[in-house]
Protein backbone atom coordinates (compact mmCIF):
# COMPACT_ATOMS: atom_id res chain seq x y z
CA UNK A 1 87.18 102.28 111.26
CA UNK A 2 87.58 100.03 108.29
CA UNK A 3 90.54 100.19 105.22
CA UNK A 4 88.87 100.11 102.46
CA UNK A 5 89.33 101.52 98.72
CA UNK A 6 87.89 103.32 95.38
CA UNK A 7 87.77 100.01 93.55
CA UNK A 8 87.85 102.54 90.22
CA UNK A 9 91.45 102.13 89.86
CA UNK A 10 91.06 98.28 89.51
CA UNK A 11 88.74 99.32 86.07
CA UNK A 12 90.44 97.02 84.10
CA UNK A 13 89.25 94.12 86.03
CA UNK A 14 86.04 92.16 86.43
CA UNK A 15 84.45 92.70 89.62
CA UNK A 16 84.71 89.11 90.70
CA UNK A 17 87.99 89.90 89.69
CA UNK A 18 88.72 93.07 91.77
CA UNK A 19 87.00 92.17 94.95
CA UNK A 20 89.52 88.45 95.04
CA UNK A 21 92.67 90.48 94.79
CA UNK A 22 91.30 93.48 97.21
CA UNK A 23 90.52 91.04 99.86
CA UNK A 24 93.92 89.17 99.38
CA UNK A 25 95.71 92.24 100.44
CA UNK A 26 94.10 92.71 103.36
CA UNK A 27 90.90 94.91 102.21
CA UNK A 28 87.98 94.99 104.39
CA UNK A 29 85.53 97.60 102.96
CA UNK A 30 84.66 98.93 99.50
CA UNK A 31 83.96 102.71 97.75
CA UNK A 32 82.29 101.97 94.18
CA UNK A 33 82.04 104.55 91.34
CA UNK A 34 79.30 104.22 90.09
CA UNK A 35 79.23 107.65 87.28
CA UNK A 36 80.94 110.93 86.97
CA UNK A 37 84.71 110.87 86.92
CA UNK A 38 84.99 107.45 88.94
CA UNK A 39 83.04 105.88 86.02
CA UNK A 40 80.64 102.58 86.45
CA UNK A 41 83.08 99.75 85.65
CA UNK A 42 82.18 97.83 88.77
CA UNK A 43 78.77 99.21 90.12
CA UNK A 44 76.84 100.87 86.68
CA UNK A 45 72.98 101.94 88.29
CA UNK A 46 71.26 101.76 84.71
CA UNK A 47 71.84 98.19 84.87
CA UNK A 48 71.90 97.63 88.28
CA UNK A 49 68.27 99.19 88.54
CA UNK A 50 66.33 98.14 85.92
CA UNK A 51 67.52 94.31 85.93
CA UNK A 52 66.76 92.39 89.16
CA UNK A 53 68.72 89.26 87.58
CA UNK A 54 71.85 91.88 87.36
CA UNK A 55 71.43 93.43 90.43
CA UNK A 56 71.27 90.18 92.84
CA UNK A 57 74.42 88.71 91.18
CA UNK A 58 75.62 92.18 92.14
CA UNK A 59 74.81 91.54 95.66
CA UNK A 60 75.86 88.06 96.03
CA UNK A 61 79.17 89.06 94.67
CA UNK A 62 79.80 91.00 97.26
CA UNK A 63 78.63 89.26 100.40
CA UNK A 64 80.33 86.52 98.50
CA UNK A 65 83.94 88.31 99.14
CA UNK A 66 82.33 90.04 102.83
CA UNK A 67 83.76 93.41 101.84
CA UNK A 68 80.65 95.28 102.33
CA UNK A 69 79.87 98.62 100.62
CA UNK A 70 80.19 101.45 102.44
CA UNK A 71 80.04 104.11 100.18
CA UNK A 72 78.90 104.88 96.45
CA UNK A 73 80.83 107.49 94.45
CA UNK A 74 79.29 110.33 91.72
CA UNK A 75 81.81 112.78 91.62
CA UNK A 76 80.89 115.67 88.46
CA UNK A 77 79.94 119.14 88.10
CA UNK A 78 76.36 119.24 88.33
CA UNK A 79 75.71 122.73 88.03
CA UNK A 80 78.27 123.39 84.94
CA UNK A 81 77.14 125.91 82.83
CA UNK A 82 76.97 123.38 79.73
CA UNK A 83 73.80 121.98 80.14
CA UNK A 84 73.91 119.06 78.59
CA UNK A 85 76.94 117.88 80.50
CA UNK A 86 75.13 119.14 84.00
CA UNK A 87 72.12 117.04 83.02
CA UNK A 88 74.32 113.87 82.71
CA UNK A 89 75.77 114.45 85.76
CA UNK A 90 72.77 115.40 87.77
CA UNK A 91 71.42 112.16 86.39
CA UNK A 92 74.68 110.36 87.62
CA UNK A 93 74.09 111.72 91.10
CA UNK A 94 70.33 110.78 91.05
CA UNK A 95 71.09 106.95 90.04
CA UNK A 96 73.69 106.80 92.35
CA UNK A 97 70.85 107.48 94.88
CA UNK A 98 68.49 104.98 93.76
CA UNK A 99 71.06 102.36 94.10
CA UNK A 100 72.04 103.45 97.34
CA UNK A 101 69.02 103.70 98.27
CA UNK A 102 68.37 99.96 96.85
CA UNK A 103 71.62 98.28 98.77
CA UNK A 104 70.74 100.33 102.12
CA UNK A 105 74.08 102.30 101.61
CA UNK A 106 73.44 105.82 103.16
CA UNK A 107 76.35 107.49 101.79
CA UNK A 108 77.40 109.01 98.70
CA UNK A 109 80.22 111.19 97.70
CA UNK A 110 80.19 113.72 94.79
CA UNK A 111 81.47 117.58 94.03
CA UNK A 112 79.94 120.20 95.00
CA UNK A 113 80.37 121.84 91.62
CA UNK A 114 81.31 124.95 90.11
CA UNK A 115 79.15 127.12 87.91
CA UNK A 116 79.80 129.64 85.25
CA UNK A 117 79.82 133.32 85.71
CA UNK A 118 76.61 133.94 84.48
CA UNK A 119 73.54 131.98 82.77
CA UNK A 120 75.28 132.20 79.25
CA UNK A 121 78.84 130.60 80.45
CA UNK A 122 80.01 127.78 78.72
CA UNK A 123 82.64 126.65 81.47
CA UNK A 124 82.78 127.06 84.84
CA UNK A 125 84.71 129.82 86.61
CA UNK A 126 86.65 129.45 89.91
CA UNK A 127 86.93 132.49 92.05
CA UNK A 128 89.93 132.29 94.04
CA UNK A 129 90.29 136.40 95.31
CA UNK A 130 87.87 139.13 96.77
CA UNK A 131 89.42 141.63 94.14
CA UNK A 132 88.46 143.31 91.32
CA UNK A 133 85.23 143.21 92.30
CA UNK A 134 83.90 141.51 89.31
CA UNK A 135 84.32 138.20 91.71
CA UNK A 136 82.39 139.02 94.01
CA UNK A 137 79.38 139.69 92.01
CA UNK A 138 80.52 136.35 90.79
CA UNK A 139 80.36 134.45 93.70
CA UNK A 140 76.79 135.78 94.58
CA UNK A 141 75.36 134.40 91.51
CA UNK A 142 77.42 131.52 91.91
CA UNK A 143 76.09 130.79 95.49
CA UNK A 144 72.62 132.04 96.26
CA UNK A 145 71.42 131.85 92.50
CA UNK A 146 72.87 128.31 91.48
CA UNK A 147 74.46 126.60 93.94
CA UNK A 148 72.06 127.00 96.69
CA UNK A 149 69.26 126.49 95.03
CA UNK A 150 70.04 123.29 93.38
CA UNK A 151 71.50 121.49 96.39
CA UNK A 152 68.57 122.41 98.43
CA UNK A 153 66.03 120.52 96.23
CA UNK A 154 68.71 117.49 95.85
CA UNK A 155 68.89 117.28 99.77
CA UNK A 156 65.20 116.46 99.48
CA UNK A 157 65.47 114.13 96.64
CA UNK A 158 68.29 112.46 98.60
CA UNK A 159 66.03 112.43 101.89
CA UNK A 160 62.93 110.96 99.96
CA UNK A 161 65.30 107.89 99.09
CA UNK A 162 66.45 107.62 102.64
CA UNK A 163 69.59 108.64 102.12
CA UNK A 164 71.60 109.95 104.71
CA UNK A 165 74.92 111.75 103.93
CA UNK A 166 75.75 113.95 100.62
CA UNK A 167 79.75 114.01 101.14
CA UNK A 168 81.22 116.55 99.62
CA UNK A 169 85.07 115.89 98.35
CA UNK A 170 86.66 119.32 99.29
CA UNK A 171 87.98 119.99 95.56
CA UNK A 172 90.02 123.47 94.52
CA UNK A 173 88.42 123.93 90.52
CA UNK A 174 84.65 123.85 92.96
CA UNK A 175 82.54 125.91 95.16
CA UNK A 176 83.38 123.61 98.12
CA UNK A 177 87.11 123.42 98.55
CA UNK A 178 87.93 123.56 102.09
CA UNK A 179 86.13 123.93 105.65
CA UNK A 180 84.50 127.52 105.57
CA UNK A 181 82.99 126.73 101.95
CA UNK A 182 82.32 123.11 103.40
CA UNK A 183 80.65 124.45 106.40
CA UNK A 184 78.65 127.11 104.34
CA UNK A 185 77.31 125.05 101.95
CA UNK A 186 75.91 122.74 104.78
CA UNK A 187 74.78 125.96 107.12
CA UNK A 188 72.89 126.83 103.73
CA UNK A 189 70.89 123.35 103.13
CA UNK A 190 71.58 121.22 106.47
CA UNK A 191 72.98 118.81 108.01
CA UNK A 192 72.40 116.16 105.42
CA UNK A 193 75.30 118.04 103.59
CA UNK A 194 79.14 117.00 105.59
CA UNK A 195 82.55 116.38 103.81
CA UNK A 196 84.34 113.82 102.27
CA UNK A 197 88.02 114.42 104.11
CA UNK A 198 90.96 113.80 101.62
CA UNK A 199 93.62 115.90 102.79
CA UNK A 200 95.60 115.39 99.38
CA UNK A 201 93.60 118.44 98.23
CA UNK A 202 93.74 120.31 101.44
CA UNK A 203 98.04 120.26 102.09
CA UNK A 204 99.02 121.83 99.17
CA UNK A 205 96.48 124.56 99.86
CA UNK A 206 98.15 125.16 102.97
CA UNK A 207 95.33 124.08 104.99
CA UNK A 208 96.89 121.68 108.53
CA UNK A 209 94.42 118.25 107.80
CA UNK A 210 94.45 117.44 111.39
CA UNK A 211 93.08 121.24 112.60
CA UNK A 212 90.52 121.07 109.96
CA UNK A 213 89.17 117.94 111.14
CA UNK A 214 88.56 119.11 114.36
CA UNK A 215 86.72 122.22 112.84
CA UNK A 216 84.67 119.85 110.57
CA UNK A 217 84.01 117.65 113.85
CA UNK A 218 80.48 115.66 112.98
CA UNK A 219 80.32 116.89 109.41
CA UNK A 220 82.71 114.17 108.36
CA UNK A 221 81.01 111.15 106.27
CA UNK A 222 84.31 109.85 104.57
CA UNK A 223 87.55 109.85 104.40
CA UNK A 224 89.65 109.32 101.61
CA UNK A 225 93.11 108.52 102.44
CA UNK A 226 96.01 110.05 99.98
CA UNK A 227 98.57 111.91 100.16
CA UNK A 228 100.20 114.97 98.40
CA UNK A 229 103.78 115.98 98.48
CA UNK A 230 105.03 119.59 98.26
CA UNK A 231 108.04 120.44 96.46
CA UNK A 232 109.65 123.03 98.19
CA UNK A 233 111.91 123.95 95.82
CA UNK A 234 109.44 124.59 93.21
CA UNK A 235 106.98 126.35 94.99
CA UNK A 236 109.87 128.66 96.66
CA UNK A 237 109.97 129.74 92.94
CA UNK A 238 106.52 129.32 92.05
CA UNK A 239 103.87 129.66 94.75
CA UNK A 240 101.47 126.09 95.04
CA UNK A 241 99.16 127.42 92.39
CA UNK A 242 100.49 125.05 89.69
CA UNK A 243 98.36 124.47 86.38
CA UNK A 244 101.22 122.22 84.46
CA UNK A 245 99.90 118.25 84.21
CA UNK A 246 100.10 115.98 86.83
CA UNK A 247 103.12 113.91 84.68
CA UNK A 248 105.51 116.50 85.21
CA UNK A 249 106.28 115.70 88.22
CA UNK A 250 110.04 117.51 88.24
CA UNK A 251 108.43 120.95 88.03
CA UNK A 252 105.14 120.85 89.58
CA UNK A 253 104.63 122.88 92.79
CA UNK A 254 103.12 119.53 94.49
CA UNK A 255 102.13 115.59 93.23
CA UNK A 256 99.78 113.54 94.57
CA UNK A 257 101.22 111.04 96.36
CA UNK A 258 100.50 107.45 98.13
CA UNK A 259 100.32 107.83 101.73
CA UNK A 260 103.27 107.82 103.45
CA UNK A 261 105.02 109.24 100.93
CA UNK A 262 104.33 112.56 101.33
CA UNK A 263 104.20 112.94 104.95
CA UNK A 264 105.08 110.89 107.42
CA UNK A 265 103.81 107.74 109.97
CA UNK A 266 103.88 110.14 112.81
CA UNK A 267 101.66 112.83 110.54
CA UNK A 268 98.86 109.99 109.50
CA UNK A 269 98.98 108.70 112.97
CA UNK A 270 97.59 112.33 114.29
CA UNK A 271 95.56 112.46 111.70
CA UNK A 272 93.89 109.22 112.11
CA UNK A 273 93.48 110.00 116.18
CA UNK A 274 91.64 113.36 115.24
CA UNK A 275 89.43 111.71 112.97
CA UNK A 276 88.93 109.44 115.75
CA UNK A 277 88.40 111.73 118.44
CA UNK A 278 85.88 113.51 116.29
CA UNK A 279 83.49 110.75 116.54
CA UNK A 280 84.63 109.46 112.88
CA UNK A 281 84.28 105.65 113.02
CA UNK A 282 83.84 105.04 108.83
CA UNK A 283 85.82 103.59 106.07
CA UNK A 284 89.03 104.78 105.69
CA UNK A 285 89.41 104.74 101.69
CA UNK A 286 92.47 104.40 100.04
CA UNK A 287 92.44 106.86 96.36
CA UNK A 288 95.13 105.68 94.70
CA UNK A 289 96.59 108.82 92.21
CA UNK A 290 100.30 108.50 92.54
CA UNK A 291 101.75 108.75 89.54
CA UNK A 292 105.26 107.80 90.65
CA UNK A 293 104.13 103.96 91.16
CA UNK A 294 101.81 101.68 89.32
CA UNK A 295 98.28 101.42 90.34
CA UNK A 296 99.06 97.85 91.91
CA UNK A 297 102.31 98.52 93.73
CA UNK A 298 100.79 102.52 94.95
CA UNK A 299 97.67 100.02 96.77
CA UNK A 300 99.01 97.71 98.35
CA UNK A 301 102.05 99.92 100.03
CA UNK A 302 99.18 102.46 101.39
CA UNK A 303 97.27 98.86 102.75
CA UNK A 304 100.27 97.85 104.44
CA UNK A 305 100.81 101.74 105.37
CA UNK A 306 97.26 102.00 106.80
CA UNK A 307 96.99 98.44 108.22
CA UNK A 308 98.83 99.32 111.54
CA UNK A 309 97.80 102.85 111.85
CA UNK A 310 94.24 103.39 111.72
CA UNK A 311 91.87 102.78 115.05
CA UNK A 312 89.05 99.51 114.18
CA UNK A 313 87.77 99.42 117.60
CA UNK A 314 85.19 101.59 119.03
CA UNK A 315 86.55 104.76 121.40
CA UNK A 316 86.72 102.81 124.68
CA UNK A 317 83.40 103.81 127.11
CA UNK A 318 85.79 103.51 129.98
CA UNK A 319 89.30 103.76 131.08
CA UNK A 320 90.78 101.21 133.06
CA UNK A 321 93.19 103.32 134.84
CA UNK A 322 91.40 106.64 135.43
């Protein structure tokens, strides 16, 4: 395993920039946006693809820093119902391809996406119960009509360029939002299809991280490490369904949170083992969203969090005392 980061928080800087302070607190790999909601401040493929000068200054910066790339991030809604903004995401996921594609990376990590309810929808619609059964009928179309379909024929785009791994970020608001969904999606278009494992969306669902990485064992192709802390006073009250904005932190069911500071050492230490034991030997990338700290301060205690916790060398081929 290796600590890297979604270098999209550090937006503000120059890449040069970024990569000199990541590697002064003790990075060692790197997640790029590059389109959808991470944006392209570091990494943008337009350029990056169509200007060789551009694109080798790219690369030297990098091996320049040694922090190598391990993962390129697209996350939108390609199938959204509006589409003009599907087309600029499909063509986000697409570039973000290419360039993978071009710097050997064979990983990239998007939504899944979440449809309308029916070809004339102007926003998606996320089905969260079996009941009335207007859902259901929803979900069909949703599935075998849209979602299906398109991911299919982007597998085989993605294969084409040699890429290897679609992760999907298990979202709530998408079609893919936790194992089963996960799991169906890939049954439906293959294995090229696994997650991207960032329990922060899983907890306050009431889904146990470290049992659904062992269900997800070998469909894991990142990890992104945050946290999310429950408030159990407000979701005595409340439930964890919780639509008020992230800022209000006082009366929100849950926050995102850095790690650490939602659950516990002993909690990221299982976690990190069960990733481990499940053959999971990639980056593991810090997304900062706390809103309690500044983006600066949130980083570098989830570095020094992570440095002593998560497993760099490779599961030992023998055991010295059995």
């Amino acid at each position: 395993m290796t600590l890297g980061v979604l270098t999209n928080l550090l937006g503000s800087m120059s890449l040069r920039e970024a990569l000199a302070y990541l590697r002064s607190i003790g990075v060692e790999s790197l997640e790029l946006g590059c389109g959808g909601y991470p944006g392209k401040a570091h990494c943008d493929p337009k350029v990056l693809l169509n200007d060789e000068k551009a694109f080798e200054e790219f690369k030297a910066t990098i091996e320049e820093f040694g922090m190598p790339v391990k993962t390129l991030s697209a996350h939108g809604n390609p199938v959204h119902p509006d589409k003009e903004k599907a087309a600029a995401w499909r063509a986000d996921f697409r570039d973000a391809v290419l360039l993978a594609e071009k710097l050997g990376v064979d990983t990239v990590v998007t939504f899944s996406g979440c449809p309308g309810d029916c070809p004339e929808s102007k926003h998606p619609n996320w089905v969260t119960c079996p009941w009335p059964e207007d859902f259901l009928e929803i979900l069909d179309y949703q599935w075998n009509e849209v979602l299906i379909p398109y991911w299919k024929e982007e597998a085989e785009f993605c294969k084409a360029h040699g890429l290897k791994h679609i992760a999907f970020e298990m979202h709530p608001g998408f079609c893919v939002y936790n194992p089963e969904t996960l799991l169906r999606l890939r049954n439906a278009v293959g294995d090229i299809i696994g997650a991207n494992f960032d329990p922060s969306h899983l907890i306050w669902q009431g889904i146990d991280p470290v049992a659904a990485v062992r269900a997800l064992s070998g469909a894991i192709y990142h990890f992104h490490a945050k946290d999310t802390c429950i408030d159990k006073y407000n979701t005595a009250v409340n439930g964890v369904l919780d639509t008020k904005h992230y800022g209000d932190e006082l009366h929100r069911s849950w926050v995102f949170r850095a790690v650490g500071y939602g659950n516990s050492e002993e909690y990221w230490r299982k976690l990190i083992s069960e990733l481990k034991l499940g053959g999971y030997d990639g980056i593991i990338s810090i997304e900062h969203e706390d809103s309690y700290m500044t983006n600066k301060e949130g980083l570098e205690k989830a570095v020094k969090f992570l440095s002593g916790i998560i497993i760099r060398d490779p599961k030992p081929s023998t055991m010295h005392w059995a």
